[in-house]
N, C-alpha and C. Protein backbone atom coordinates (compact mmCIF):
# COMPACT_ATOMS: atom_id res chain seq x y z
N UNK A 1 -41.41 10.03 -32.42
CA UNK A 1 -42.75 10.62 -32.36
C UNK A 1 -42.64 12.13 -32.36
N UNK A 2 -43.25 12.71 -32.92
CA UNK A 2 -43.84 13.93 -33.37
C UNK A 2 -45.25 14.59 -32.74
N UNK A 3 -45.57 15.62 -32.01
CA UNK A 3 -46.36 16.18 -31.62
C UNK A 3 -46.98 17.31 -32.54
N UNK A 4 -48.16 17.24 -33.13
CA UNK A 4 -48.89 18.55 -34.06
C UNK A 4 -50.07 18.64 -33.17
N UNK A 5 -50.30 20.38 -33.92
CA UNK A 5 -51.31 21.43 -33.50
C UNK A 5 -51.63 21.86 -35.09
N UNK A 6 -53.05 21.37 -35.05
CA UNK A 6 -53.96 21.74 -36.48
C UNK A 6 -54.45 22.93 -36.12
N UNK A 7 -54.64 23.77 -36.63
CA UNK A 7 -55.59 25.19 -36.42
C UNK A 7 -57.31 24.95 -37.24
N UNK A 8 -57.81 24.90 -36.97
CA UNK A 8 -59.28 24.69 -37.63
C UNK A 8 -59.96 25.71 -37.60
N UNK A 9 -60.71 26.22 -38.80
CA UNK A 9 -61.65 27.49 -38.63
C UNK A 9 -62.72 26.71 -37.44
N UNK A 10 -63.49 28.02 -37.26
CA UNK A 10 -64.05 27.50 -35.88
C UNK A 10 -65.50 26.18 -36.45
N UNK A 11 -65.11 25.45 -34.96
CA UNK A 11 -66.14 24.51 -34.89
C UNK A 11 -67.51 24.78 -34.57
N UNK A 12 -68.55 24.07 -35.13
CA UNK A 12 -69.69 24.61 -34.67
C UNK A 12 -70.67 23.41 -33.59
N UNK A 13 -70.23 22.89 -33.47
CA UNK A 13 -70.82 21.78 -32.81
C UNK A 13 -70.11 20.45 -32.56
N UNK A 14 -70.47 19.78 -31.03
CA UNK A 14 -69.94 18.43 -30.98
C UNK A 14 -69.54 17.58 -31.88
N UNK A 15 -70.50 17.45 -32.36
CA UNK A 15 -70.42 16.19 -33.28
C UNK A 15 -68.91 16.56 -34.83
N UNK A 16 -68.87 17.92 -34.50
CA UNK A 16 -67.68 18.26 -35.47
C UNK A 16 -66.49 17.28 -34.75
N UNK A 17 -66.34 17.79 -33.79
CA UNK A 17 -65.33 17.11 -32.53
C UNK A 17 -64.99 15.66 -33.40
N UNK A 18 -66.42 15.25 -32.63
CA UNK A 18 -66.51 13.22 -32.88
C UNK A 18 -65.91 13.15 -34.46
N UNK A 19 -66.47 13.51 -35.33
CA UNK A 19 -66.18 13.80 -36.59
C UNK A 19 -64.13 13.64 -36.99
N UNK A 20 -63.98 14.60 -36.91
CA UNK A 20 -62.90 15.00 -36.75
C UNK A 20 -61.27 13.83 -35.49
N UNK A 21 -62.05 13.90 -34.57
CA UNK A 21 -61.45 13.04 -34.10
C UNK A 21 -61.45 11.31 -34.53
N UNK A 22 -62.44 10.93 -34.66
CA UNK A 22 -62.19 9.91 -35.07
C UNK A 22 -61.54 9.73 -36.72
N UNK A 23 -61.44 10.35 -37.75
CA UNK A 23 -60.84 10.60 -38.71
C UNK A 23 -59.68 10.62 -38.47
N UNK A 24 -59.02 11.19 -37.69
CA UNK A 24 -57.48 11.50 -36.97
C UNK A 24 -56.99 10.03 -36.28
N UNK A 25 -57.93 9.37 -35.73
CA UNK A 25 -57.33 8.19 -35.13
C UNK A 25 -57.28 7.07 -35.69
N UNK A 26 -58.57 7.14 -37.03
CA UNK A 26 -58.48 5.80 -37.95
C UNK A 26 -57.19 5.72 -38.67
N UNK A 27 -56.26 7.09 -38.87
CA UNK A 27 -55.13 7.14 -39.25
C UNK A 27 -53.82 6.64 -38.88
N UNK A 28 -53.59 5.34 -39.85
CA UNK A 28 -52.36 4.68 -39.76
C UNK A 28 -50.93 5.78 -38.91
N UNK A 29 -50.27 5.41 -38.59
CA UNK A 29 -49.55 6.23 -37.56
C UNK A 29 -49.61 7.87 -36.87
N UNK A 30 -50.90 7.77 -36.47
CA UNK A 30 -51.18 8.82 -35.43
C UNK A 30 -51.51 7.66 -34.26
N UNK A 31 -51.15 8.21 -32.94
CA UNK A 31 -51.38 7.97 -32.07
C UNK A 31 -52.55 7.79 -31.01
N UNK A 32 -53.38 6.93 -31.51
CA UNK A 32 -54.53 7.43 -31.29
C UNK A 32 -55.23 8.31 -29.70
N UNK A 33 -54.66 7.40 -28.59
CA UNK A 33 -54.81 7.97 -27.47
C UNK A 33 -54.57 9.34 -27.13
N UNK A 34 -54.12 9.91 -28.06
CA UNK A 34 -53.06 11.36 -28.17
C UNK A 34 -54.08 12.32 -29.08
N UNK A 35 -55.21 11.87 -29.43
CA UNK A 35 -56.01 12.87 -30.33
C UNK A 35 -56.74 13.41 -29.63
N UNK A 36 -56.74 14.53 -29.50
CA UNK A 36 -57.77 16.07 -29.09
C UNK A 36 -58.61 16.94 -29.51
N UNK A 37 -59.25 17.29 -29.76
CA UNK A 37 -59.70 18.64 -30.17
C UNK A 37 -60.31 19.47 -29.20
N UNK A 38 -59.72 20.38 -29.30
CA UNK A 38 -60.37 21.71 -28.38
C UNK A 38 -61.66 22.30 -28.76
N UNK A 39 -62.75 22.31 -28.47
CA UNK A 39 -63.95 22.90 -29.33
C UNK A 39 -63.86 24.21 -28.92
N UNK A 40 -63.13 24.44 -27.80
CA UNK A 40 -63.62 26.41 -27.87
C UNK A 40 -62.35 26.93 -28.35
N UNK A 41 -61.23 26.08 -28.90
CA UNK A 41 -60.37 26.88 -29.31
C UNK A 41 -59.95 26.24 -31.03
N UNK A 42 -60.53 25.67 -31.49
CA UNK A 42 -60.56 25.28 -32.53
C UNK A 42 -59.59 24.51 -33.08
N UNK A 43 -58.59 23.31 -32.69
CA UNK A 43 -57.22 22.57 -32.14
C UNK A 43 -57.65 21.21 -32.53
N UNK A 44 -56.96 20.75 -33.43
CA UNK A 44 -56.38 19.57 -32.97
C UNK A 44 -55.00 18.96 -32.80
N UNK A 45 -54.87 18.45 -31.67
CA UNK A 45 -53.91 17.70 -30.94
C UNK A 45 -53.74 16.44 -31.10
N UNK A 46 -52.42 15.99 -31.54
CA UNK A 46 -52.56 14.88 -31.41
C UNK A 46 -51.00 14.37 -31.82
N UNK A 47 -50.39 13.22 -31.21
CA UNK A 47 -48.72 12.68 -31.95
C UNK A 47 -48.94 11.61 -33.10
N UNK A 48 -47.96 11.29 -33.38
CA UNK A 48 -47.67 10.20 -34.63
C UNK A 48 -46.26 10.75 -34.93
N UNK A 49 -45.89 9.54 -35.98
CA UNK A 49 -45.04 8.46 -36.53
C UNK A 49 -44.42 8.96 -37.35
N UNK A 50 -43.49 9.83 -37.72
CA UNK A 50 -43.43 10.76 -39.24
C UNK A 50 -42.49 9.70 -40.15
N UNK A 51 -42.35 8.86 -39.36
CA UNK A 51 -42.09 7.52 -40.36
C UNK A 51 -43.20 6.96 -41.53
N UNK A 52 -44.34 6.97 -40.90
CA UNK A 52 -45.72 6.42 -41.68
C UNK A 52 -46.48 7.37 -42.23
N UNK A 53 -46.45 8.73 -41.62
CA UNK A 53 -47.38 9.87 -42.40
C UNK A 53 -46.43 11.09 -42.18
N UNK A 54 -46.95 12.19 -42.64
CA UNK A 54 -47.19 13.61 -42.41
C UNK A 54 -48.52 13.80 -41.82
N UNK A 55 -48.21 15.78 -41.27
CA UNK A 55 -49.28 16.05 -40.92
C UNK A 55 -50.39 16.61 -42.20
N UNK A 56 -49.43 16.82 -43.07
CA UNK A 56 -50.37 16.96 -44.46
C UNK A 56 -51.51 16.00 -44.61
N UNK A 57 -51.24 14.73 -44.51
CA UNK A 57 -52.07 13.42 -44.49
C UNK A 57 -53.42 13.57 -43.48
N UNK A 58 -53.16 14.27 -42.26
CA UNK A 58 -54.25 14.30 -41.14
C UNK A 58 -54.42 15.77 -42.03
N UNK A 59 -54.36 16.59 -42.34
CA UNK A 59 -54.92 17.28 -42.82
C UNK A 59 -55.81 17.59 -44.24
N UNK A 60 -55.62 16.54 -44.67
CA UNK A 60 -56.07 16.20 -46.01
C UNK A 60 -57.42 15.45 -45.39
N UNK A 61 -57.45 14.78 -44.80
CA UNK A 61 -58.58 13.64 -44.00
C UNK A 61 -59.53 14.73 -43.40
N UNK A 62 -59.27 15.82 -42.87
CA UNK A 62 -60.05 16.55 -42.34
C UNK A 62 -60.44 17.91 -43.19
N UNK A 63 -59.73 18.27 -44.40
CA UNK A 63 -60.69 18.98 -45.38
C UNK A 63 -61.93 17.50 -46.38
N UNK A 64 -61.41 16.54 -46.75
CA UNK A 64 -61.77 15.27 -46.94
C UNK A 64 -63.80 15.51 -46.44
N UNK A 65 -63.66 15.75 -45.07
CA UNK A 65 -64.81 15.50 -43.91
C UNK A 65 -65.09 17.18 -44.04
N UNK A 66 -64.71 18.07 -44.83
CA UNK A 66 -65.63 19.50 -45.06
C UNK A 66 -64.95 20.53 -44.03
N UNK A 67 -64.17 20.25 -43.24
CA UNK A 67 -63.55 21.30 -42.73
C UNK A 67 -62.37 21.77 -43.07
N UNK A 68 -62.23 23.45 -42.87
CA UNK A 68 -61.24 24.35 -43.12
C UNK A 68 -59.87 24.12 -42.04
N UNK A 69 -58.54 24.06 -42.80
CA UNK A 69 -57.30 23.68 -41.92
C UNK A 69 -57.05 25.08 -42.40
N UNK A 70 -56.58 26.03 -41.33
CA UNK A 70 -55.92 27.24 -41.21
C UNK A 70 -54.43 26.92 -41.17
N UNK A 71 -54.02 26.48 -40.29
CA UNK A 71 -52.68 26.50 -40.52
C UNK A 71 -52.03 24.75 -39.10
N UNK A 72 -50.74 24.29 -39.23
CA UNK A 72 -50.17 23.23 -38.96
C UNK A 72 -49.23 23.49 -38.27
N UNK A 73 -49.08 23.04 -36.98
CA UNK A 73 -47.60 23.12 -35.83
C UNK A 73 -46.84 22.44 -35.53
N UNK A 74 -45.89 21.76 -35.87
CA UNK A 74 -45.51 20.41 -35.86
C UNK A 74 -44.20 20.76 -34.61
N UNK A 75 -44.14 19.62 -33.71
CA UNK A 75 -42.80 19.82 -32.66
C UNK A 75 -42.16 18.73 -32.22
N UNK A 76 -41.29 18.40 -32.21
CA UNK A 76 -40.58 16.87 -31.37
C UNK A 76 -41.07 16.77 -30.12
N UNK A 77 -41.63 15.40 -30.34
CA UNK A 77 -41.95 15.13 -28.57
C UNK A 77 -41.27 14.96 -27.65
């Protein structure tokens, strides 16, 4: 398992959150219990499987849903 940090231009509202998060968890090896987003810091958090995806993949899902990915942090858990 693998731990990433998405950078997101800023959020403007909850429902971006819900949005966003659940997109991240319908995703075949992400972790779902492990998904976050920070709304005042513009983050998502979350582990997975780098057996089954990349973080390219969660990031593709979330320009997909209209939001801007700034940049990707990937770290061993």
């Amino acid at each position: 398992m693998k731990s990433a940090t998405i950078y997101l231009e800023t959020l403007t509202c909850p429902s971006c959150v819900q949005k966003i998060e659940s997109a991240a968890k319908a995703l075949d090896g992400v972790d779902a219990e492990s998904v976050k987003v920070l709304f005042n810091s513009s983050k998502l958090k979350f582990a997975f499987d780098e057996g089954k995806l990349a973080v390219e993949d969660v990031e593709k899902a979330i320009t997909a849903l209209g939001y801007e990915v700034k940049k990707s942090q990937v770290k061993d858990k």
